[in-house]
N, C-alpha and C. Protein backbone atom coordinates (compact mmCIF):
# COMPACT_ATOMS: atom_id res chain seq x y z
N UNK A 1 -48.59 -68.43 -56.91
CA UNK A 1 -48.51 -69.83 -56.54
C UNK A 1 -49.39 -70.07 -55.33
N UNK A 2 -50.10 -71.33 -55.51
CA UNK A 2 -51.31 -71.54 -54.27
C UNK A 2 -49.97 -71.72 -53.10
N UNK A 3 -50.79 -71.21 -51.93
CA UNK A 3 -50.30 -71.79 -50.70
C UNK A 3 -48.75 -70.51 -50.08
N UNK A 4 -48.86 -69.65 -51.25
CA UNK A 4 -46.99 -69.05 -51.33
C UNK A 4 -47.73 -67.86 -49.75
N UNK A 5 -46.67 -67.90 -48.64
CA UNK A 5 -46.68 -66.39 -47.69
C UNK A 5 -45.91 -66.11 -48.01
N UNK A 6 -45.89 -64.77 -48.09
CA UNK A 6 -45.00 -63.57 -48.13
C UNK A 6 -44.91 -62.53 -47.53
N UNK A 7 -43.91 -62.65 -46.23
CA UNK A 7 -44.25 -61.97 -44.89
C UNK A 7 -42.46 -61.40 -44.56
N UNK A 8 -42.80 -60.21 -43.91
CA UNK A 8 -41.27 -59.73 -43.53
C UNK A 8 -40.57 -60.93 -42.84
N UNK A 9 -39.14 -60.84 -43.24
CA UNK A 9 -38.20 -61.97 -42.75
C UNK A 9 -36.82 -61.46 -42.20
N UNK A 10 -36.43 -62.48 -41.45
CA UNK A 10 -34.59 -61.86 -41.36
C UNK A 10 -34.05 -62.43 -42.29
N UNK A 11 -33.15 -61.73 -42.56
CA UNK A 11 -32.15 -61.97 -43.73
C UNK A 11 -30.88 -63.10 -43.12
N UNK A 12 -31.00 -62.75 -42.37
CA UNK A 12 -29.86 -64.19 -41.24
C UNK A 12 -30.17 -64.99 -40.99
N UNK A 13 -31.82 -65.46 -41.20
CA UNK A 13 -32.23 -67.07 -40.84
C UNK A 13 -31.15 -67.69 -41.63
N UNK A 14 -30.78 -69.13 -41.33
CA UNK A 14 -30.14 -70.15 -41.75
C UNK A 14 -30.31 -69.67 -43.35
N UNK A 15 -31.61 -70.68 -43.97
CA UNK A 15 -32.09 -71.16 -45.19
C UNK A 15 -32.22 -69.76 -45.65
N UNK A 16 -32.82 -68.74 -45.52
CA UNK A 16 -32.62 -67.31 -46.37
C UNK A 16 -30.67 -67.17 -47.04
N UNK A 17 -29.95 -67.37 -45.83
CA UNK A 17 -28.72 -66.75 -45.86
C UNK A 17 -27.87 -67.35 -46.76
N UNK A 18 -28.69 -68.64 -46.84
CA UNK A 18 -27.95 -69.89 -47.92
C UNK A 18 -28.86 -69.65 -49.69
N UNK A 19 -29.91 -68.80 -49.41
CA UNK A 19 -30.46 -68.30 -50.97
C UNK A 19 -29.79 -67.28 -51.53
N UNK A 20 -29.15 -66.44 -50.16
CA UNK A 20 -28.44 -65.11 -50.70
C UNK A 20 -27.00 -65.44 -50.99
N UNK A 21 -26.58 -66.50 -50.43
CA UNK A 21 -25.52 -66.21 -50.90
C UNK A 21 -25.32 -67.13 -52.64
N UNK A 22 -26.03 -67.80 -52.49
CA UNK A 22 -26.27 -68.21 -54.23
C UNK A 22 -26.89 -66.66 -54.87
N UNK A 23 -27.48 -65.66 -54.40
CA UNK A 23 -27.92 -65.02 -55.43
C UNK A 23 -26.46 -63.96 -55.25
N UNK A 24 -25.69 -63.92 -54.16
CA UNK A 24 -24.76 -62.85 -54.71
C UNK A 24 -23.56 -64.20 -55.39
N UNK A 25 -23.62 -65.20 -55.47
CA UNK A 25 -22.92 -66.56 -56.01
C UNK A 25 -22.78 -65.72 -57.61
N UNK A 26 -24.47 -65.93 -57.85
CA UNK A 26 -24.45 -65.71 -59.42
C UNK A 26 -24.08 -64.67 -59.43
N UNK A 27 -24.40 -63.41 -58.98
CA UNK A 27 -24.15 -62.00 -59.55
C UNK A 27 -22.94 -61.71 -59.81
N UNK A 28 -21.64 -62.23 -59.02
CA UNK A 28 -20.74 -62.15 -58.77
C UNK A 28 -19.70 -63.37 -60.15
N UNK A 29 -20.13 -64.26 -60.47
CA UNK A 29 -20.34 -65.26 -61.56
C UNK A 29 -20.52 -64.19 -63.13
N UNK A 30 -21.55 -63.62 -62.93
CA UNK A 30 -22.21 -62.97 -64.58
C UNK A 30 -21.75 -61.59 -64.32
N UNK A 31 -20.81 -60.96 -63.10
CA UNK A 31 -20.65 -59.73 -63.42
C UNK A 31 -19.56 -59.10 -62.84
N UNK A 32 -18.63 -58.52 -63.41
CA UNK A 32 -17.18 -57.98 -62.63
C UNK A 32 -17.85 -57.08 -61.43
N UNK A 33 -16.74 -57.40 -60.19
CA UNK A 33 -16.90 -57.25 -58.88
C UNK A 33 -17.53 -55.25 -58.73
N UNK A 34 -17.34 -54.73 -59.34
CA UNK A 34 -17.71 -53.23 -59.22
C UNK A 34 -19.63 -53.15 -59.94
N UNK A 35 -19.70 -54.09 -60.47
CA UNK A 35 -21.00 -53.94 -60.94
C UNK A 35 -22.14 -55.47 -60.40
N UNK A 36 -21.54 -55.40 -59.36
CA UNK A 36 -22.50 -56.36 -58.48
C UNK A 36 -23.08 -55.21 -57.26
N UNK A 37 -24.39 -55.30 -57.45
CA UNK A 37 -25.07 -53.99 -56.64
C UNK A 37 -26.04 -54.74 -55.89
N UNK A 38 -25.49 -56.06 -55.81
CA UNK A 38 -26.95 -57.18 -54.59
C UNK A 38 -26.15 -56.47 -53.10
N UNK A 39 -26.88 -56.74 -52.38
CA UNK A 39 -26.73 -56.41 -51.21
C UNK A 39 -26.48 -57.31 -50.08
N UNK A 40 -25.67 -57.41 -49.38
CA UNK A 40 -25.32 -58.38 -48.79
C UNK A 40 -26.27 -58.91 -47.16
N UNK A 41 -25.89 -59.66 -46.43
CA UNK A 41 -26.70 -59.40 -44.94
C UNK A 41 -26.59 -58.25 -44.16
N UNK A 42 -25.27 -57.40 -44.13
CA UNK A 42 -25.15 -56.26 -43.28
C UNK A 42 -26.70 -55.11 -44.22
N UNK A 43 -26.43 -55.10 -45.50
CA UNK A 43 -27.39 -54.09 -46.30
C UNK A 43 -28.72 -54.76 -46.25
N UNK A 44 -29.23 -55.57 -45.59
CA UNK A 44 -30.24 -56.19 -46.16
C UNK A 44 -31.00 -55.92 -44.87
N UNK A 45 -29.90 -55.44 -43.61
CA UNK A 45 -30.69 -54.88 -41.99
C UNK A 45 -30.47 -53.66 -41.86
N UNK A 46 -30.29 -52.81 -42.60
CA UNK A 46 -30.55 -51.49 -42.47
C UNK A 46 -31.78 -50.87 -42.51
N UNK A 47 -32.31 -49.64 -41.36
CA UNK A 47 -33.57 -49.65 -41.30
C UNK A 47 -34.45 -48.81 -43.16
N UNK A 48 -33.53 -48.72 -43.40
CA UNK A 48 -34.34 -48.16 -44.79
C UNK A 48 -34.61 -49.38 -45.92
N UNK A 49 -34.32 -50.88 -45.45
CA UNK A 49 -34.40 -51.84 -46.29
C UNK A 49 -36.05 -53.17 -45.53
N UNK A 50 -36.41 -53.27 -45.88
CA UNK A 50 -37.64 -54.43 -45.59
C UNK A 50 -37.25 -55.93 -46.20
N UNK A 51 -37.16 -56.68 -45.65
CA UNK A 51 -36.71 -57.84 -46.27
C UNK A 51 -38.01 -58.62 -46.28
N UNK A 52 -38.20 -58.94 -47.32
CA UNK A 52 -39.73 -60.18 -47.47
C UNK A 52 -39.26 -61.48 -47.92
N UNK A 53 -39.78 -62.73 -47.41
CA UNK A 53 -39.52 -64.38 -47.91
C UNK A 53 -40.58 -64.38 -48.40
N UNK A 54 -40.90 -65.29 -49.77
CA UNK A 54 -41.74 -66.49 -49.94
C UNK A 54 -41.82 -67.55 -49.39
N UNK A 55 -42.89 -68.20 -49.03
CA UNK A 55 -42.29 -69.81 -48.25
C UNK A 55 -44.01 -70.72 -48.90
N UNK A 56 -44.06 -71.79 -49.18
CA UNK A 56 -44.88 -72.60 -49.24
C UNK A 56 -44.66 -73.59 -47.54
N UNK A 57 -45.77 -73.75 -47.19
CA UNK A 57 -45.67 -75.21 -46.30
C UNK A 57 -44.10 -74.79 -45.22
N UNK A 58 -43.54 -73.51 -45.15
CA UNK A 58 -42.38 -73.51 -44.50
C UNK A 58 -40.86 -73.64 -45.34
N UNK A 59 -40.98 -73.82 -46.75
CA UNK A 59 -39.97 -74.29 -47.54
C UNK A 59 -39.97 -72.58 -47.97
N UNK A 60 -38.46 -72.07 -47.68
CA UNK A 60 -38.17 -70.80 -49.22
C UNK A 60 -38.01 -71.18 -50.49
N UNK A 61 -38.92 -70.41 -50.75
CA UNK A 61 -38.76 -70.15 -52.44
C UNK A 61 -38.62 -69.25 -53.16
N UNK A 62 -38.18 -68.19 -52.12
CA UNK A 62 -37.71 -66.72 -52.81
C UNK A 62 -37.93 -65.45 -52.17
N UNK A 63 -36.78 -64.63 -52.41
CA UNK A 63 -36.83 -63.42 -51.44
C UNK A 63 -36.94 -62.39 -52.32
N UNK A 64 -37.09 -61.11 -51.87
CA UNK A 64 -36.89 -59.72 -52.23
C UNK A 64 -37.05 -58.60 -51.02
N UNK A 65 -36.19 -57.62 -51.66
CA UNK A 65 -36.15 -56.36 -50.36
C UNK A 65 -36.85 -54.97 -51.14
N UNK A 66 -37.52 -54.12 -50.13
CA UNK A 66 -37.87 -53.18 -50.71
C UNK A 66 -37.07 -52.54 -49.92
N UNK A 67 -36.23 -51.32 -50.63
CA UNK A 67 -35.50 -50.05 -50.08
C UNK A 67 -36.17 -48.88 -50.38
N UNK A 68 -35.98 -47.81 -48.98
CA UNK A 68 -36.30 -46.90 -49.28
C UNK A 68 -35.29 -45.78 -49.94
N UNK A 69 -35.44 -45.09 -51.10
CA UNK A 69 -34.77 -44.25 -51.52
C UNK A 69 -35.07 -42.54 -50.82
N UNK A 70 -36.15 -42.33 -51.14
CA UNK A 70 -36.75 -41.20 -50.09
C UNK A 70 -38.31 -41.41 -50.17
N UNK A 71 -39.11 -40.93 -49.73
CA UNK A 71 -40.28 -40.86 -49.37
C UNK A 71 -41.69 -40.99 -50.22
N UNK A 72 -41.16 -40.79 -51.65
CA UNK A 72 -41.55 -41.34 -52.99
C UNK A 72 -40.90 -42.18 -53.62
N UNK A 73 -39.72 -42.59 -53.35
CA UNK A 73 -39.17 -43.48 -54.36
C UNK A 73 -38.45 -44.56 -53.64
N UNK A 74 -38.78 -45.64 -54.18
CA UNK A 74 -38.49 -47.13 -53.67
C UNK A 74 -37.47 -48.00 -54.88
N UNK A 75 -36.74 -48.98 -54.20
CA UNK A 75 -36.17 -49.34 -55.12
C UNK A 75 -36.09 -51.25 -54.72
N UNK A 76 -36.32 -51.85 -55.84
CA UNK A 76 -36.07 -53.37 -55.16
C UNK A 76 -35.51 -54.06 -55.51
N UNK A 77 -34.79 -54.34 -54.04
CA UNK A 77 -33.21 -55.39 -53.79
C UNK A 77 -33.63 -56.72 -53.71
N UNK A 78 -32.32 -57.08 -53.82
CA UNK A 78 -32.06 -58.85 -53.43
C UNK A 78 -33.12 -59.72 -53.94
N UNK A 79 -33.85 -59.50 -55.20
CA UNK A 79 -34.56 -60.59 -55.76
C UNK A 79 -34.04 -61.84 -55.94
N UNK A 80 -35.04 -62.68 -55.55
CA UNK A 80 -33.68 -64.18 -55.72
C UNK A 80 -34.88 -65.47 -55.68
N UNK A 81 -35.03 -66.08 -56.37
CA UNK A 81 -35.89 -66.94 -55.94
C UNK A 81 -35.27 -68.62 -56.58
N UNK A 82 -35.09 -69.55 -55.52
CA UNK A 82 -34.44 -70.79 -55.68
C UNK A 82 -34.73 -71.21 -57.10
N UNK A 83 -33.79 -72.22 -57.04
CA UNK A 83 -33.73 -72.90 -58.62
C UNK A 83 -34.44 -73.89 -58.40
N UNK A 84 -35.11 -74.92 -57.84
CA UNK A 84 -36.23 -75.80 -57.76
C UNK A 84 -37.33 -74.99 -58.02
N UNK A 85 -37.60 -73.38 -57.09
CA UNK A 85 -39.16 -72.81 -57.59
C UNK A 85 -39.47 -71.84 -58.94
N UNK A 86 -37.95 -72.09 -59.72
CA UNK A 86 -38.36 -71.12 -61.16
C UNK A 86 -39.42 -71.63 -61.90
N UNK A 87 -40.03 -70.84 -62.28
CA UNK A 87 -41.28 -71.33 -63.33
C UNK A 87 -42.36 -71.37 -62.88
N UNK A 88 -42.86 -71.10 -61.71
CA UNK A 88 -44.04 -71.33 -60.78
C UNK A 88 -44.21 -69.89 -60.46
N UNK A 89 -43.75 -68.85 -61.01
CA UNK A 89 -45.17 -67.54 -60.16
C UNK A 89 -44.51 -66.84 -59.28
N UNK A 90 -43.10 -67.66 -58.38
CA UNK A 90 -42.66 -67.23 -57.34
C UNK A 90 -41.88 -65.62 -57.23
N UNK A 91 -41.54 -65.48 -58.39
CA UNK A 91 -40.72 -63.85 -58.59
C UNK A 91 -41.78 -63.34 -58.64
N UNK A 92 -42.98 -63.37 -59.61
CA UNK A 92 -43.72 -62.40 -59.77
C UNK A 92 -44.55 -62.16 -59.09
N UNK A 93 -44.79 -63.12 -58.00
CA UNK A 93 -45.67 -62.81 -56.88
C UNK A 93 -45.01 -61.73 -56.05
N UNK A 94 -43.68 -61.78 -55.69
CA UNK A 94 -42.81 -61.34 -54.90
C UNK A 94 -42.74 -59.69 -55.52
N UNK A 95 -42.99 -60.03 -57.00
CA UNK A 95 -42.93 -58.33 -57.41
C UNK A 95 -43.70 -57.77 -57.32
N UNK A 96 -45.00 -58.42 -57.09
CA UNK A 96 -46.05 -57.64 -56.80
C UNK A 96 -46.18 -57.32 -55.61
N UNK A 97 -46.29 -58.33 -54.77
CA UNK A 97 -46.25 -58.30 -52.95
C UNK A 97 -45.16 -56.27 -53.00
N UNK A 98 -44.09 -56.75 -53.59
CA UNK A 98 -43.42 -55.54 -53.42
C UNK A 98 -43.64 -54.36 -53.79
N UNK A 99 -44.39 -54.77 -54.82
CA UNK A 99 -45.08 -52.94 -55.62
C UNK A 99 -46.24 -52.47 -54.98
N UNK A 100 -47.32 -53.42 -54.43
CA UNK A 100 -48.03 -53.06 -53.37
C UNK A 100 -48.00 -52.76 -52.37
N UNK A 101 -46.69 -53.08 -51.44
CA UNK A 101 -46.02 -52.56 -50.23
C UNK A 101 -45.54 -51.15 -50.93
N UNK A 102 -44.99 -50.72 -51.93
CA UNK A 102 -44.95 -49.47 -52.48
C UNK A 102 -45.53 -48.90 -52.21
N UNK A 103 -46.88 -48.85 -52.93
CA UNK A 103 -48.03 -48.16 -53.36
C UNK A 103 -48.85 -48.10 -51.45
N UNK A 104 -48.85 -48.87 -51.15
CA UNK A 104 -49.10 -48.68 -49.81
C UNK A 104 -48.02 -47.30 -49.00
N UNK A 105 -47.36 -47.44 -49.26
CA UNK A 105 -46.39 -46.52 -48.34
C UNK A 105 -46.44 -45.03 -49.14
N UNK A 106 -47.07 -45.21 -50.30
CA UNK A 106 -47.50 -43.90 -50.92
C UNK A 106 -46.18 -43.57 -51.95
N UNK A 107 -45.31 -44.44 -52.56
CA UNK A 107 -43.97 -44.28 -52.87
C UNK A 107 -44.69 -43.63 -54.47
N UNK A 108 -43.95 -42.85 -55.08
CA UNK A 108 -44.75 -42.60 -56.53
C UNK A 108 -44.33 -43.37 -57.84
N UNK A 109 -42.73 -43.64 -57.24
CA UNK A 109 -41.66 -44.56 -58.15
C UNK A 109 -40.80 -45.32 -57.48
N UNK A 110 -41.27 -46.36 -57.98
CA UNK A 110 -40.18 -47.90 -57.78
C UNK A 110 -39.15 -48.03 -58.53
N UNK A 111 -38.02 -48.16 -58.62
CA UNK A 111 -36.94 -48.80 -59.69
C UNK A 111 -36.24 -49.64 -59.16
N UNK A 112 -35.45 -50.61 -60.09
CA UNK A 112 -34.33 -51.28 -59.94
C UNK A 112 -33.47 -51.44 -60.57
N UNK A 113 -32.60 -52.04 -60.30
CA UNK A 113 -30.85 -52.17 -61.28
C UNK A 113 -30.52 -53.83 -61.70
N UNK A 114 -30.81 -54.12 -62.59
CA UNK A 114 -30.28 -55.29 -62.53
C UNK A 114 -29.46 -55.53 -64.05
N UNK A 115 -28.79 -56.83 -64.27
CA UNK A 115 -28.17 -57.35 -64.95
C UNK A 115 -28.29 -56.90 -66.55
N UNK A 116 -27.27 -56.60 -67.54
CA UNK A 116 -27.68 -56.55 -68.66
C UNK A 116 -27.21 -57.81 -69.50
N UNK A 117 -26.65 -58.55 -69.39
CA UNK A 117 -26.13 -59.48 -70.24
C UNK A 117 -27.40 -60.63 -69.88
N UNK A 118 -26.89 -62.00 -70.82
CA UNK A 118 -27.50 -62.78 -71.11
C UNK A 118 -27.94 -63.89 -69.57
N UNK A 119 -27.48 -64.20 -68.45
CA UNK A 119 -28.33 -64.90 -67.72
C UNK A 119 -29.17 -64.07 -66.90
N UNK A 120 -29.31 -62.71 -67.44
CA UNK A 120 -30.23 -61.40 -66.08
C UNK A 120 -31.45 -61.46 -67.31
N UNK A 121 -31.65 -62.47 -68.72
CA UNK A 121 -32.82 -62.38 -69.50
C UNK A 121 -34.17 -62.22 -68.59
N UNK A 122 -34.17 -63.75 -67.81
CA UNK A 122 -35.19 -63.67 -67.17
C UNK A 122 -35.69 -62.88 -65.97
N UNK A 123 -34.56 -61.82 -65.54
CA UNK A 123 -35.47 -60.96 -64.40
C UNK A 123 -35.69 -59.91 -65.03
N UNK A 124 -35.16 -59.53 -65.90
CA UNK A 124 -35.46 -58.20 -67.09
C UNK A 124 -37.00 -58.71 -67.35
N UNK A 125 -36.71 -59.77 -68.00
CA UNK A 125 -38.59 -60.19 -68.87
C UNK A 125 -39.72 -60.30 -67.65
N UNK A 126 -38.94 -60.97 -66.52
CA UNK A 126 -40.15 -60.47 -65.23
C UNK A 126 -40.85 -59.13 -64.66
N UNK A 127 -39.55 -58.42 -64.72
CA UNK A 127 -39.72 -56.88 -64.28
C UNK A 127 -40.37 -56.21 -65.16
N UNK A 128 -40.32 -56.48 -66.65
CA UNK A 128 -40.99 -55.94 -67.68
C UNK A 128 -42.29 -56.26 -67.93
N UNK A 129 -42.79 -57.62 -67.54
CA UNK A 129 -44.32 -58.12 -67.31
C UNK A 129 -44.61 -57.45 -66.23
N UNK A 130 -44.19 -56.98 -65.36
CA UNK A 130 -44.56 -56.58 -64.19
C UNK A 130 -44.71 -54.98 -64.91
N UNK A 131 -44.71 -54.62 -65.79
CA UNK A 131 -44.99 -53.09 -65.95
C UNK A 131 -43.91 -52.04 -66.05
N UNK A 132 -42.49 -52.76 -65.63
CA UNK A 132 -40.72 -51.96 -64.98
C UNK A 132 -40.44 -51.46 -66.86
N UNK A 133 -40.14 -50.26 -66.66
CA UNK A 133 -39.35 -49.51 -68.18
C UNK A 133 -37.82 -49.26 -67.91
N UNK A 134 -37.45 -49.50 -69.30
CA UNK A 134 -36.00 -49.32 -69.10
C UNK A 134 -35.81 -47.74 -68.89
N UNK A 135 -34.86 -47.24 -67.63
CA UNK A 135 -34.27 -45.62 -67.51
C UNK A 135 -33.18 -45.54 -67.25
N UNK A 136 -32.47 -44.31 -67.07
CA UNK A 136 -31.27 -44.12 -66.73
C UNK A 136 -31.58 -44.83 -64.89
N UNK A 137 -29.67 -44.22 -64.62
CA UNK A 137 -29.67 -44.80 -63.45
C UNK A 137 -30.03 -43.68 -62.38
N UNK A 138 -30.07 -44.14 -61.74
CA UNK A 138 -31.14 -43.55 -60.11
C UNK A 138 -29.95 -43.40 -58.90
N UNK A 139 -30.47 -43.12 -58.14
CA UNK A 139 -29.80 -43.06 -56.83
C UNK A 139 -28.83 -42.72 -56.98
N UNK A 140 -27.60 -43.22 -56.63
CA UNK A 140 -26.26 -43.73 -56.28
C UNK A 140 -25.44 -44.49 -57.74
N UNK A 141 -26.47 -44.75 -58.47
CA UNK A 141 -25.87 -45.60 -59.71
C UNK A 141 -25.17 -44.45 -61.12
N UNK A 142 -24.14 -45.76 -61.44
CA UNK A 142 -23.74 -44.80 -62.42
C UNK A 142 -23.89 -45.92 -64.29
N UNK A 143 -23.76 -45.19 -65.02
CA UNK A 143 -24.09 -45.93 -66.44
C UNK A 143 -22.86 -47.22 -66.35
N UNK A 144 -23.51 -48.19 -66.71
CA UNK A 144 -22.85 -49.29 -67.09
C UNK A 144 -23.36 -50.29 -68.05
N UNK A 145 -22.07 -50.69 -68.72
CA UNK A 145 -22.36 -52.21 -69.43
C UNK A 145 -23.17 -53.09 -69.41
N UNK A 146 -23.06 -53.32 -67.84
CA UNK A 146 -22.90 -54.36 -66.86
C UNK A 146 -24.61 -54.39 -66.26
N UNK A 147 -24.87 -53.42 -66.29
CA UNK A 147 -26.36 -52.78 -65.41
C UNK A 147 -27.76 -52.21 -66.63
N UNK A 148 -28.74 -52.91 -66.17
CA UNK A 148 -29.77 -52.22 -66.56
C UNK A 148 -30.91 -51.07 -65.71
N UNK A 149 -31.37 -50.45 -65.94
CA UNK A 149 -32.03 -49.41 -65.17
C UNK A 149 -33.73 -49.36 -65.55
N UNK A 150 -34.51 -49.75 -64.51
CA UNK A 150 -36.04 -50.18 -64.85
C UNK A 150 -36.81 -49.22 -64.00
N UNK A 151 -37.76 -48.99 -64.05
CA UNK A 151 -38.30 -47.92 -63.01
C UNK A 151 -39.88 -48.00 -63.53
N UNK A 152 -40.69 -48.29 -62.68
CA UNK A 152 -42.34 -48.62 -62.75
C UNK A 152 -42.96 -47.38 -61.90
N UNK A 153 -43.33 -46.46 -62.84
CA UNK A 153 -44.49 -45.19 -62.41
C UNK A 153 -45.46 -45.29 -61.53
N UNK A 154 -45.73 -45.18 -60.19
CA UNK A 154 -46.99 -45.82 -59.29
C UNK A 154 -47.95 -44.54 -59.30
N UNK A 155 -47.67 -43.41 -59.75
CA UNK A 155 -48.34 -42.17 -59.32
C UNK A 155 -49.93 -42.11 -60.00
């Protein structure tokens, strides 16, 4: 999207804190409480997490976090981008901004966890234009219903 920055942010500004909590709104909405894996403001300032905004002209239009898993492997949180800027570019800019902050830090594999049922269609079909394959789970995660498992090869 013309005009979009995408620059490290706090996760506690006002207007960020009011996107996150609509994105843990929905998650929490489309998914029983044990298989909501968004991250809240305390997880979103931990030093192994990077928090990035989109903003046009000063307006948010969407966040994401890159976590570090270890020293090759990255994983990305808190995607969320407002419901006025869907359809405009704004996630997938954000996924890229994020896979290049990857690939910059020398990470070899990115993954993420997100939604398997029917309103997580569209970040599945984003993550999947973006290059993300479906895998088992990573980290800390365990098999679920509830969860899909994507992971994009940078090596």
């Amino acid at each position: 999207m013309r005009g979009l920055l995408i620059e490290l942010d706090d996760p506690g500004r006002d207007d960020v804190r009011a996107l996150l909590e609509r994105h843990l709104a929905f998650a929490f909405e489309h998914s029983p409480p044990e298989d909501v894996h968004a991250l809240g403001l305390d997880g979103l300032r931990t030093p192994d997490v990077s928090f990035y905004s989109g903003r046009v002209d000063g307006t948010l239009l969407g966040v994401g976090a890159l976590k570090q898993l270890d020293p090759a492997h990255g994983e990305l949180k808190s995607m969320h981008t407002s419901a006025e800027a869907r359809g405009q570019g704004i996630g997938r800019a954000i996924v890229d901004h994020l896979v290049a902050e990857a690939r910059r830090r020398g990470y070899r594999r990115l993954s993420l966890e997100t939604g398997s049922n029917e309103p997580f269609v569209p970040a599945r079909t984003l993550y999947a234009r973006a290059g993300f394959v479906v895998c088992g789970p990573f980290a800390d995660y365990e098999l679920s219903d509830f969860s899909t498992f994507m992971t994009l090869d940078l090596s």
